[in-house]
PDB file of N, CA and C in Angstrom:
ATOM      1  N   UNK A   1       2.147 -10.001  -4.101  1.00  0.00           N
ATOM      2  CA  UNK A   1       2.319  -8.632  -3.649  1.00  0.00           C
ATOM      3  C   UNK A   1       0.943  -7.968  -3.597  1.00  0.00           C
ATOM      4  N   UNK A   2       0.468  -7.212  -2.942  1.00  0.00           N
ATOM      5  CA  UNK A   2      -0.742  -6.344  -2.487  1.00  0.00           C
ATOM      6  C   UNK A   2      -0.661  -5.757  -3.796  1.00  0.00           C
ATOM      7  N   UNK A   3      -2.016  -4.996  -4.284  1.00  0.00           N
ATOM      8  CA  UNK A   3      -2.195  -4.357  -5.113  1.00  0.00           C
ATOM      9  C   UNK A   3      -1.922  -3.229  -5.418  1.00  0.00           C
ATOM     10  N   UNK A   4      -2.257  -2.441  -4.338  1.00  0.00           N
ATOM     11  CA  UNK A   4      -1.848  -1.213  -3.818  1.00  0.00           C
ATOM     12  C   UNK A   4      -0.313  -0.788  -3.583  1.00  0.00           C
ATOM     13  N   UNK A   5       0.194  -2.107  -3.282  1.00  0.00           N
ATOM     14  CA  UNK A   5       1.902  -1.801  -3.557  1.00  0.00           C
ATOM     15  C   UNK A   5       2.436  -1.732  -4.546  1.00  0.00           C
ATOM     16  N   UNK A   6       1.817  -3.063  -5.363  1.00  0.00           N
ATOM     17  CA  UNK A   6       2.411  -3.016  -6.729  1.00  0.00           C
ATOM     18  C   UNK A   6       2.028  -1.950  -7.674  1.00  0.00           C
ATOM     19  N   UNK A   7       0.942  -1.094  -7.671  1.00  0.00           N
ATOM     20  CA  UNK A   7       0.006  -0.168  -8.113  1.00  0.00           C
ATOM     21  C   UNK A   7       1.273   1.192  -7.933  1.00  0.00           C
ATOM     22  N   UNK A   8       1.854   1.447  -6.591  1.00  0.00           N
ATOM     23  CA  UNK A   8       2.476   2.548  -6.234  1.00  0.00           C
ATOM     24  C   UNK A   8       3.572   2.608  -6.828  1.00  0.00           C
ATOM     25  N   UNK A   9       4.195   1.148  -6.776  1.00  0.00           N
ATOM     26  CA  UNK A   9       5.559   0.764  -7.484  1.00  0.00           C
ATOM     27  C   UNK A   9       5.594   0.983  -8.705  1.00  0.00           C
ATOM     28  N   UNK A  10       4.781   0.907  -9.579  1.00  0.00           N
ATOM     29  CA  UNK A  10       4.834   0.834 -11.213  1.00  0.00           C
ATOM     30  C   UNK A  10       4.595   2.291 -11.210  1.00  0.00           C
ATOM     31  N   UNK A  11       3.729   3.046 -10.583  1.00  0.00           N
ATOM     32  CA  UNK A  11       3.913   4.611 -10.908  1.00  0.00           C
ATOM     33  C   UNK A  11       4.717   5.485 -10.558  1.00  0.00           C
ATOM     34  N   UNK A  12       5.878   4.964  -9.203  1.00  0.00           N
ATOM     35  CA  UNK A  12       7.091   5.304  -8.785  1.00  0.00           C
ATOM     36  C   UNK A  12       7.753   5.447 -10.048  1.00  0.00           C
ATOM     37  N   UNK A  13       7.922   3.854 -10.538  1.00  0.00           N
ATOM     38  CA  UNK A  13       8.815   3.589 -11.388  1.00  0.00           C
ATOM     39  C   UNK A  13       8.743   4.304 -12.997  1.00  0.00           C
ATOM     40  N   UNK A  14       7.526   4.433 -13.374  1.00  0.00           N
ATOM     41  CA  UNK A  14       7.521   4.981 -14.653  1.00  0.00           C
ATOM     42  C   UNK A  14       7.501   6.416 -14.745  1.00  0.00           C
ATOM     43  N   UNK A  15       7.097   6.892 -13.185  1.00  0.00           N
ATOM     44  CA  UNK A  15       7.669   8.845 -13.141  1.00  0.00           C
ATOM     45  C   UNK A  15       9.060   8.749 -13.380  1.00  0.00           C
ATOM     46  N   UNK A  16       9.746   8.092 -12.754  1.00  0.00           N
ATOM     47  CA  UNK A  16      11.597   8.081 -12.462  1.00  0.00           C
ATOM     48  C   UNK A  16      12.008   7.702 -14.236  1.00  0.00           C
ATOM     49  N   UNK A  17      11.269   6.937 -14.502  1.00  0.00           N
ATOM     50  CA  UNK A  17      11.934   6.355 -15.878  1.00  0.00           C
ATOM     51  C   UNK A  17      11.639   7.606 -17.187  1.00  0.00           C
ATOM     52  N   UNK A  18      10.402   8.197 -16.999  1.00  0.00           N
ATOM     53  CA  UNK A  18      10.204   9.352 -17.732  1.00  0.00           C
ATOM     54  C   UNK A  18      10.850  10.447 -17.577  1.00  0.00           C
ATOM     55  N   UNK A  19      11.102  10.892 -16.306  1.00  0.00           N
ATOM     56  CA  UNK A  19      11.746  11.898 -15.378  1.00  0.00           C
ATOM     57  C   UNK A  19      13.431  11.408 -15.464  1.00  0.00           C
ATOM     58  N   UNK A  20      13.683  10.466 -15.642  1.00  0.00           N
ATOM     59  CA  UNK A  20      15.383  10.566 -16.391  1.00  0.00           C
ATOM     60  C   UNK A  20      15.809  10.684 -17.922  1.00  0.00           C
ATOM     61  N   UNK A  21      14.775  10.141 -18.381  1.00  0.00           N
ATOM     62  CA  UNK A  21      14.786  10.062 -19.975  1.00  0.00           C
ATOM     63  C   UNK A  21      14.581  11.977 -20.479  1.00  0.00           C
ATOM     64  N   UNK A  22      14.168  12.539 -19.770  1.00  0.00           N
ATOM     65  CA  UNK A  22      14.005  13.823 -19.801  1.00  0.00           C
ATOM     66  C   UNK A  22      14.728  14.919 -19.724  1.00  0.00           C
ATOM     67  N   UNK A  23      15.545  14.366 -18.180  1.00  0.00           N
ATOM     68  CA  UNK A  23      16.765  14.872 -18.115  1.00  0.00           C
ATOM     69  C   UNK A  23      18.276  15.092 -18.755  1.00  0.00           C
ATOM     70  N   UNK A  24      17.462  13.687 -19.146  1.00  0.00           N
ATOM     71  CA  UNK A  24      19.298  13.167 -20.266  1.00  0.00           C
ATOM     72  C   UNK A  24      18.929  13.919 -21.681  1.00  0.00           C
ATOM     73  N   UNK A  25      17.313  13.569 -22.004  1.00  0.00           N
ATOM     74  CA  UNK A  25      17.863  15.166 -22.963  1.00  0.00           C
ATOM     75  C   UNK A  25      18.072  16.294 -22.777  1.00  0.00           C
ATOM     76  N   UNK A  26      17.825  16.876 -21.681  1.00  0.00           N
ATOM     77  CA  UNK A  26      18.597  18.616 -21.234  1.00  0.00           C
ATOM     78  C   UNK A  26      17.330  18.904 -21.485  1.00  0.00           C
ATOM     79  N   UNK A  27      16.411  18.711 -20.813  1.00  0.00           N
ATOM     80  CA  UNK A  27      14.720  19.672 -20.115  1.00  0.00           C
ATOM     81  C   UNK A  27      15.234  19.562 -19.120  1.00  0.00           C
ATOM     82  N   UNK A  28      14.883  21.257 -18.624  1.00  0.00           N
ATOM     83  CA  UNK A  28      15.233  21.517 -17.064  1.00  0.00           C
ATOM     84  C   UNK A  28      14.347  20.909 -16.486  1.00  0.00           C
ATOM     85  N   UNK A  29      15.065  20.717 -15.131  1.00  0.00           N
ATOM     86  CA  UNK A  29      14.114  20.279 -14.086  1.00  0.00           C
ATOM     87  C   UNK A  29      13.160  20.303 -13.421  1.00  0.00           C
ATOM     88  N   UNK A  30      12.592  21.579 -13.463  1.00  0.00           N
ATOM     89  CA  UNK A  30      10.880  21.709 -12.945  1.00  0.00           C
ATOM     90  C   UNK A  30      10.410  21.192 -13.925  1.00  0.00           C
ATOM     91  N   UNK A  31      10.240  21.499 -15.064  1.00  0.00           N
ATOM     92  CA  UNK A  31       9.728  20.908 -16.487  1.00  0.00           C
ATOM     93  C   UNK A  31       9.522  19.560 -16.683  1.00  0.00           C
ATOM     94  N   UNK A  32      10.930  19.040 -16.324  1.00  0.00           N
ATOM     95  CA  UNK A  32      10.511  17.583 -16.679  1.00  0.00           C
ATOM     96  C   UNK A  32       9.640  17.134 -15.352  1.00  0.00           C
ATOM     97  N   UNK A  33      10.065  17.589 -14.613  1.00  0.00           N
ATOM     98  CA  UNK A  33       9.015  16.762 -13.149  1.00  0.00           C
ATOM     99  C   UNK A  33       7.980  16.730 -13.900  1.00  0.00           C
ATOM    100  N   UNK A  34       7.323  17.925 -14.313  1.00  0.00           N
ATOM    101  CA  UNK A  34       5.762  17.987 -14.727  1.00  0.00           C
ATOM    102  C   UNK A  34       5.280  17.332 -15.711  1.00  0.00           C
ATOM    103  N   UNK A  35       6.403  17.163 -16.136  1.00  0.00           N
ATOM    104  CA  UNK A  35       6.074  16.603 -18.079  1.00  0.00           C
ATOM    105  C   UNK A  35       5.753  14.850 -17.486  1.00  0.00           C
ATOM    106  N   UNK A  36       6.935  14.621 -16.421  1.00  0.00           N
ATOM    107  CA  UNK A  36       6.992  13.320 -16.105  1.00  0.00           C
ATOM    108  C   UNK A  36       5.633  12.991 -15.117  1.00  0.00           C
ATOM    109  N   UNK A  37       5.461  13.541 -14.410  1.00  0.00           N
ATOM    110  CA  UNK A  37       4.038  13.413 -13.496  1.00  0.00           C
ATOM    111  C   UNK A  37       2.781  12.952 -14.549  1.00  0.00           C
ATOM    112  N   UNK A  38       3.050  14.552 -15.584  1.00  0.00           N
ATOM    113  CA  UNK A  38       1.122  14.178 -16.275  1.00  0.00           C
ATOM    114  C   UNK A  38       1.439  12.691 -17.646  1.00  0.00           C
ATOM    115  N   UNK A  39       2.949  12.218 -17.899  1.00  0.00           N
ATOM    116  CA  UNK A  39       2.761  11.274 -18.627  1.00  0.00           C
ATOM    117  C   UNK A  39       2.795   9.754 -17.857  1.00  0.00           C
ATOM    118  N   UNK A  40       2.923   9.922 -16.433  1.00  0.00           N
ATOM    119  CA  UNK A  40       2.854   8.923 -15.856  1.00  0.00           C
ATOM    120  C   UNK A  40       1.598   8.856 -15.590  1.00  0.00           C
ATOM    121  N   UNK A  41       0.620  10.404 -15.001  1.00  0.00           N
ATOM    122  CA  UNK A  41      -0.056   9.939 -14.886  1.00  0.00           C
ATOM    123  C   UNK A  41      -1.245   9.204 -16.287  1.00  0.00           C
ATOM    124  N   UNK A  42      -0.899   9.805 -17.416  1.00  0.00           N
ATOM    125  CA  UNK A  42      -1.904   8.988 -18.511  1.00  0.00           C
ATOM    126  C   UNK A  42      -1.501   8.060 -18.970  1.00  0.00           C
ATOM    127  N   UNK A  43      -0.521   7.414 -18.694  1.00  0.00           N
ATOM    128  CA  UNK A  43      -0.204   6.183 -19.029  1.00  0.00           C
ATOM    129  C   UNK A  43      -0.421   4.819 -18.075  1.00  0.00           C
ATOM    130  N   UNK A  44      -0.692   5.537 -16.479  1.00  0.00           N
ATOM    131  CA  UNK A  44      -1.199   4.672 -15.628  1.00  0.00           C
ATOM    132  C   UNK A  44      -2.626   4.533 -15.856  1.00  0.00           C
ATOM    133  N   UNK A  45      -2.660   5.666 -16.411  1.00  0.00           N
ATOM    134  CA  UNK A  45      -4.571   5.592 -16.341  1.00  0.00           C
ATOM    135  C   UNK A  45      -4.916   4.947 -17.493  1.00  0.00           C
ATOM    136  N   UNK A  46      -4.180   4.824 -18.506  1.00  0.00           N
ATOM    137  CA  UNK A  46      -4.534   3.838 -19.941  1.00  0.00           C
ATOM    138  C   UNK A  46      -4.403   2.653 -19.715  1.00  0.00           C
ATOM    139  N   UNK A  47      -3.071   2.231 -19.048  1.00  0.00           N
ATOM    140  CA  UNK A  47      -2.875   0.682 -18.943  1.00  0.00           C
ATOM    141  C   UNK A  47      -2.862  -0.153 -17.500  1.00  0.00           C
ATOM    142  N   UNK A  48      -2.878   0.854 -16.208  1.00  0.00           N
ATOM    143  CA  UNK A  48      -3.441   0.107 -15.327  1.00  0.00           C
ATOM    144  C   UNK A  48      -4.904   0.301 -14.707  1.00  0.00           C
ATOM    145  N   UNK A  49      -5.574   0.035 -15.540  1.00  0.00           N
ATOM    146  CA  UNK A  49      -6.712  -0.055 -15.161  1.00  0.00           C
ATOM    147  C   UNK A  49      -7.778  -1.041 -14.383  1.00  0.00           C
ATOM    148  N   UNK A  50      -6.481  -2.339 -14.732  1.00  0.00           N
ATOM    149  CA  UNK A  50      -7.487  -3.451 -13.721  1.00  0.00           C
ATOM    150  C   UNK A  50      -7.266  -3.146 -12.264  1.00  0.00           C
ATOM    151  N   UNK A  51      -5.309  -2.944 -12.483  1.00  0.00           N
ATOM    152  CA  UNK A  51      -5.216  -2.840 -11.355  1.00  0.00           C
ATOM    153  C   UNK A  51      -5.697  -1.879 -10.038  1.00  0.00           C
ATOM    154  N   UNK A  52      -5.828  -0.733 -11.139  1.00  0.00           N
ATOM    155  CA  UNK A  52      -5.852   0.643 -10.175  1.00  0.00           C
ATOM    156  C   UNK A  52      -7.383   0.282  -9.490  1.00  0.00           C
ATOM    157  N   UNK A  53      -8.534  -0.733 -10.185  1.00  0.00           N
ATOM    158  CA  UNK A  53      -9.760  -1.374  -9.716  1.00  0.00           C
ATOM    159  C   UNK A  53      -9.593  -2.069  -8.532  1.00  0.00           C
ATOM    160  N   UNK A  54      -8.777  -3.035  -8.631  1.00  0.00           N
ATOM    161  CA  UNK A  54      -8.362  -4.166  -7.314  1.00  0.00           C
ATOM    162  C   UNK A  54      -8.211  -3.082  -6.213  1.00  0.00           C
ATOM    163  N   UNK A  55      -7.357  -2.238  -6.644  1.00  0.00           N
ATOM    164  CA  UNK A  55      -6.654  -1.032  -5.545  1.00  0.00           C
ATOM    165  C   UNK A  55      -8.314  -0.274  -4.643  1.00  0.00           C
ATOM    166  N   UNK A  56      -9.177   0.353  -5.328  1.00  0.00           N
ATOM    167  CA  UNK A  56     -10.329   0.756  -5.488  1.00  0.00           C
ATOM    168  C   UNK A  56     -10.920  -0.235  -4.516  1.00  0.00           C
ATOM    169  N   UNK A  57     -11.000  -1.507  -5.109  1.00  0.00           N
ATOM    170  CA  UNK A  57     -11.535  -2.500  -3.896  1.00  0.00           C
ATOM    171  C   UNK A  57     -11.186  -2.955  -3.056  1.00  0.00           C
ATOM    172  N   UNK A  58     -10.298  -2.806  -2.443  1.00  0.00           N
ATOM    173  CA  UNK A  58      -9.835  -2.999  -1.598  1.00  0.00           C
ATOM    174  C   UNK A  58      -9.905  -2.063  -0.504  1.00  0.00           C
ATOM    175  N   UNK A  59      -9.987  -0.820  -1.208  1.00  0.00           N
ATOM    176  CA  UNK A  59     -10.242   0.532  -0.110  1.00  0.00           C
ATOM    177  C   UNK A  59     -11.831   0.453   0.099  1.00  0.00           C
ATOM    178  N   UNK A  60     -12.676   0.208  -0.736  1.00  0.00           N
ATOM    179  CA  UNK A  60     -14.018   0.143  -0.242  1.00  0.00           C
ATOM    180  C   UNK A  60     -14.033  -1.381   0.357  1.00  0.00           C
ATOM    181  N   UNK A  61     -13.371  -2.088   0.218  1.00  0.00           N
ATOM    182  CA  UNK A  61     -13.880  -3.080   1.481  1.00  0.00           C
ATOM    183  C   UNK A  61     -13.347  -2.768   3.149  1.00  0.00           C
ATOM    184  N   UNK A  62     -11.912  -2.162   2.884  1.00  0.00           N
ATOM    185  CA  UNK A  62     -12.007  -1.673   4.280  1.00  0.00           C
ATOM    186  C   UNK A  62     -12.799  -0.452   4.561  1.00  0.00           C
ATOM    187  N   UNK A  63     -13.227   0.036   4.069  1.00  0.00           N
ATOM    188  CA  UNK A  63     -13.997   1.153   4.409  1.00  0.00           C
ATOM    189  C   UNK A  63     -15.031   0.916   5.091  1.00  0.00           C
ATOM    190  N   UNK A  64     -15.988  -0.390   4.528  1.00  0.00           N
ATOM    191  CA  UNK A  64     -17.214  -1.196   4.689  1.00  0.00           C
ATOM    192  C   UNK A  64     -17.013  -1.669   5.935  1.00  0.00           C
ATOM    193  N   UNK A  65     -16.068  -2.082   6.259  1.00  0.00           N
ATOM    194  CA  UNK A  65     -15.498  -3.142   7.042  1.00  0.00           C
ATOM    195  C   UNK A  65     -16.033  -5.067   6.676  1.00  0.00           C
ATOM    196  N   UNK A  66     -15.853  -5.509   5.055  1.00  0.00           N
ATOM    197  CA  UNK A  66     -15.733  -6.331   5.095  1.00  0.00           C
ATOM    198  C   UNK A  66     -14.834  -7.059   5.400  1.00  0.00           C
ATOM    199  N   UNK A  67     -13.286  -6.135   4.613  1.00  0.00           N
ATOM    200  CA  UNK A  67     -12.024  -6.950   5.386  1.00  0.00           C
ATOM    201  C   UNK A  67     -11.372  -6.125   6.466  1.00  0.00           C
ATOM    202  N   UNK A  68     -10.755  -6.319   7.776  1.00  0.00           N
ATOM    203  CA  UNK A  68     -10.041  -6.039   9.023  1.00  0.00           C
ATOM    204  C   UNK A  68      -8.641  -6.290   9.183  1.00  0.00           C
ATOM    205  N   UNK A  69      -7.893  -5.151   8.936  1.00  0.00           N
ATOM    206  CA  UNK A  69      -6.675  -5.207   9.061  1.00  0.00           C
ATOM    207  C   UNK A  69      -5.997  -5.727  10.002  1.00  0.00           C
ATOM    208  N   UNK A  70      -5.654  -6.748  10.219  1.00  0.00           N
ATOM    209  CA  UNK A  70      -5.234  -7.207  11.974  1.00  0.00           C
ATOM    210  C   UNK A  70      -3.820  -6.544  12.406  1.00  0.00           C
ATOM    211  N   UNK A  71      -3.817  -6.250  13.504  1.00  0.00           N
ATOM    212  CA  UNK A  71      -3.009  -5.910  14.149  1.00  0.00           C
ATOM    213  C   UNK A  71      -2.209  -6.417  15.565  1.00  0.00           C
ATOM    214  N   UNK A  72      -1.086  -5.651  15.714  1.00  0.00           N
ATOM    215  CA  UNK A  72      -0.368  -6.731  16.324  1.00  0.00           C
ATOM    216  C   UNK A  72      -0.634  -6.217  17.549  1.00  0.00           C
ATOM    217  N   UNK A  73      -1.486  -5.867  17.974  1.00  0.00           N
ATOM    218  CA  UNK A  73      -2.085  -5.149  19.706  1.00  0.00           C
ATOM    219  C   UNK A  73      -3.275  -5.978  19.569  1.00  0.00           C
ATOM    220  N   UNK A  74      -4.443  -6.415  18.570  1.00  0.00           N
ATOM    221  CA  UNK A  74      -5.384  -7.264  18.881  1.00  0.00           C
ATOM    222  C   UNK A  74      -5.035  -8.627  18.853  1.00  0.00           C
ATOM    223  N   UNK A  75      -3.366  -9.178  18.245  1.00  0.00           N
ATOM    224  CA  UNK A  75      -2.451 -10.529  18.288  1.00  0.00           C
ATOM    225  C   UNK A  75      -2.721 -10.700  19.827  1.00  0.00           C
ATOM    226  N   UNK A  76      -2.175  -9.673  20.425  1.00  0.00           N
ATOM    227  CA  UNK A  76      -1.090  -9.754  21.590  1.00  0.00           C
ATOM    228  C   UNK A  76      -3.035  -9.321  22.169  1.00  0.00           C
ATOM    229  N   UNK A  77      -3.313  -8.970  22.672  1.00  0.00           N
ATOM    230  CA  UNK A  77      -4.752  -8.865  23.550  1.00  0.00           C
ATOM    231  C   UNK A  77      -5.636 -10.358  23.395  1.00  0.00           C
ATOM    232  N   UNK A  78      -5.424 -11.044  22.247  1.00  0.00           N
ATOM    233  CA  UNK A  78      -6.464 -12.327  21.911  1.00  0.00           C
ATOM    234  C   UNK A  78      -5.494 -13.357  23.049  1.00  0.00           C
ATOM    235  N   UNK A  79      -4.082 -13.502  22.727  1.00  0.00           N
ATOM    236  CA  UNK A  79      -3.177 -14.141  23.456  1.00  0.00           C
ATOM    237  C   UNK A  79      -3.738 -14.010  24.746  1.00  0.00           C
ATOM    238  N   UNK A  80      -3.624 -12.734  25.592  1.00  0.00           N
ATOM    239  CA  UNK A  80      -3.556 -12.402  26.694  1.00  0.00           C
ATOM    240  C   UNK A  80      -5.103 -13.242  27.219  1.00  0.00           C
ATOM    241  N   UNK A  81      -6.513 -13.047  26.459  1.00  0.00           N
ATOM    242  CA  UNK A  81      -7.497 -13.396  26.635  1.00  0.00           C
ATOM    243  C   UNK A  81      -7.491 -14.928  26.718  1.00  0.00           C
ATOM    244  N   UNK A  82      -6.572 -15.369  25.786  1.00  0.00           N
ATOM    245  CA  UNK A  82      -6.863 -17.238  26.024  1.00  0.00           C
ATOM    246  C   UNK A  82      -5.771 -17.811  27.013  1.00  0.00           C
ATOM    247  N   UNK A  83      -5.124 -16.681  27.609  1.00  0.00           N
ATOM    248  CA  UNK A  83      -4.002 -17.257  28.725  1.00  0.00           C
ATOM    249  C   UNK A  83      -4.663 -18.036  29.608  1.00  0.00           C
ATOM    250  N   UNK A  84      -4.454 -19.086  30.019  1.00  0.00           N
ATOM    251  CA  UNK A  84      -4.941 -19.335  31.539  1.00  0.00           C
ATOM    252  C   UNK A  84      -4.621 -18.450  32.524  1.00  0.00           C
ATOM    253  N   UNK A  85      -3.770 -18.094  32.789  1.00  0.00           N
ATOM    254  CA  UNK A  85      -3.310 -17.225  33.933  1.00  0.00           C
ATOM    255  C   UNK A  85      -4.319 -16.011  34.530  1.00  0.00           C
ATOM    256  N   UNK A  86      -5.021 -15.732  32.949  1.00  0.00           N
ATOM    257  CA  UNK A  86      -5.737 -14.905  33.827  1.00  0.00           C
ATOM    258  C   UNK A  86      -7.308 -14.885  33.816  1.00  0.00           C
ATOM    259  N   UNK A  87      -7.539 -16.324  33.351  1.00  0.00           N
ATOM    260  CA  UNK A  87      -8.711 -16.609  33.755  1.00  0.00           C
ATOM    261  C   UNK A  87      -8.829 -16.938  35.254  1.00  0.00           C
ATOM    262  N   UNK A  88      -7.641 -17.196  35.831  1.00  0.00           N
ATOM    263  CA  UNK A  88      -8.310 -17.311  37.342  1.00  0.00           C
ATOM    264  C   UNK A  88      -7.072 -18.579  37.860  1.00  0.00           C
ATOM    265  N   UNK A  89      -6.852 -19.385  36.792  1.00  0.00           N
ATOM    266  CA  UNK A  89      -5.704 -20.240  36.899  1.00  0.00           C
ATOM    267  C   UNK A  89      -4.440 -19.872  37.399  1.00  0.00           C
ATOM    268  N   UNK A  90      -4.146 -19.647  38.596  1.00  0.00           N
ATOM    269  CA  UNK A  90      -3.006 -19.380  38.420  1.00  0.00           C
ATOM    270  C   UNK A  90      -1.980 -20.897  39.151  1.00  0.00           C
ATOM    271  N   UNK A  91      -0.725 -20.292  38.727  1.00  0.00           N
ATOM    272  CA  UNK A  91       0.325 -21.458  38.790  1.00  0.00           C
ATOM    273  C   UNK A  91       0.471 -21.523  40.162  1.00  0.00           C
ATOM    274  N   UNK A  92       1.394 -23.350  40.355  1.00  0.00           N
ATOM    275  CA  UNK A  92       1.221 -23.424  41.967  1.00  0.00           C
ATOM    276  C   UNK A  92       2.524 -22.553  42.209  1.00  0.00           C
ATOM    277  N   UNK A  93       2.593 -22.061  43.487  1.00  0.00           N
ATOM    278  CA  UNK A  93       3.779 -21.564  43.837  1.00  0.00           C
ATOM    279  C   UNK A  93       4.695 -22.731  44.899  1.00  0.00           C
ATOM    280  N   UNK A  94       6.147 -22.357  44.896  1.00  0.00           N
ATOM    281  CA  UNK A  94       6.467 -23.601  45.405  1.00  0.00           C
ATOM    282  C   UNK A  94       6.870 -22.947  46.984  1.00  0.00           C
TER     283      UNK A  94
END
């Protein structure tokens, strides 16, 4: 799994898990959002720290442009470029 996914997923998951545990004791609901936000966020920041790095590098390499996201318009344009057809080849007609 990408880093950055798994990175989003675990802080999805541990707002929701704080943010119900909150609820079920009867803290209203603006409250717990907040309570649940700033303990997700220091608990991501204590224990994912390698990851939230990988995440980090990954954005400065595309930034750099060491790595290139490929896409499915430069798939379909490389195709089109190694067609014969339109190098000049074209098919016999009958």
């Amino acid at each position: 799994m990408k880093p950055w996914l798994l990175y989003s997923v675990i802080r999805l998951a541990l707002f929701a898990a704080v943010l119900t545990v909150l609820l079920l004791v009867g803290i209203e609901g603006w409250l717990a959002a907040i309570i649940a936000a700033v303990v997700g966020l220091c608990v991501s920041y204590l224990f994912l720290g390698r990851l939230r790095t990988q995440v980090a590098k990954g954005v400065e390499d595309r930034r750099t442009g060491k790595t290139r996201a490929a896409t499915d318009d430069e798939d379909a344009e490389d195709t089109l470029e190694n067609n014969d057809f339109l190098k000049g080849d074209r098919p016999a007609q009958d």
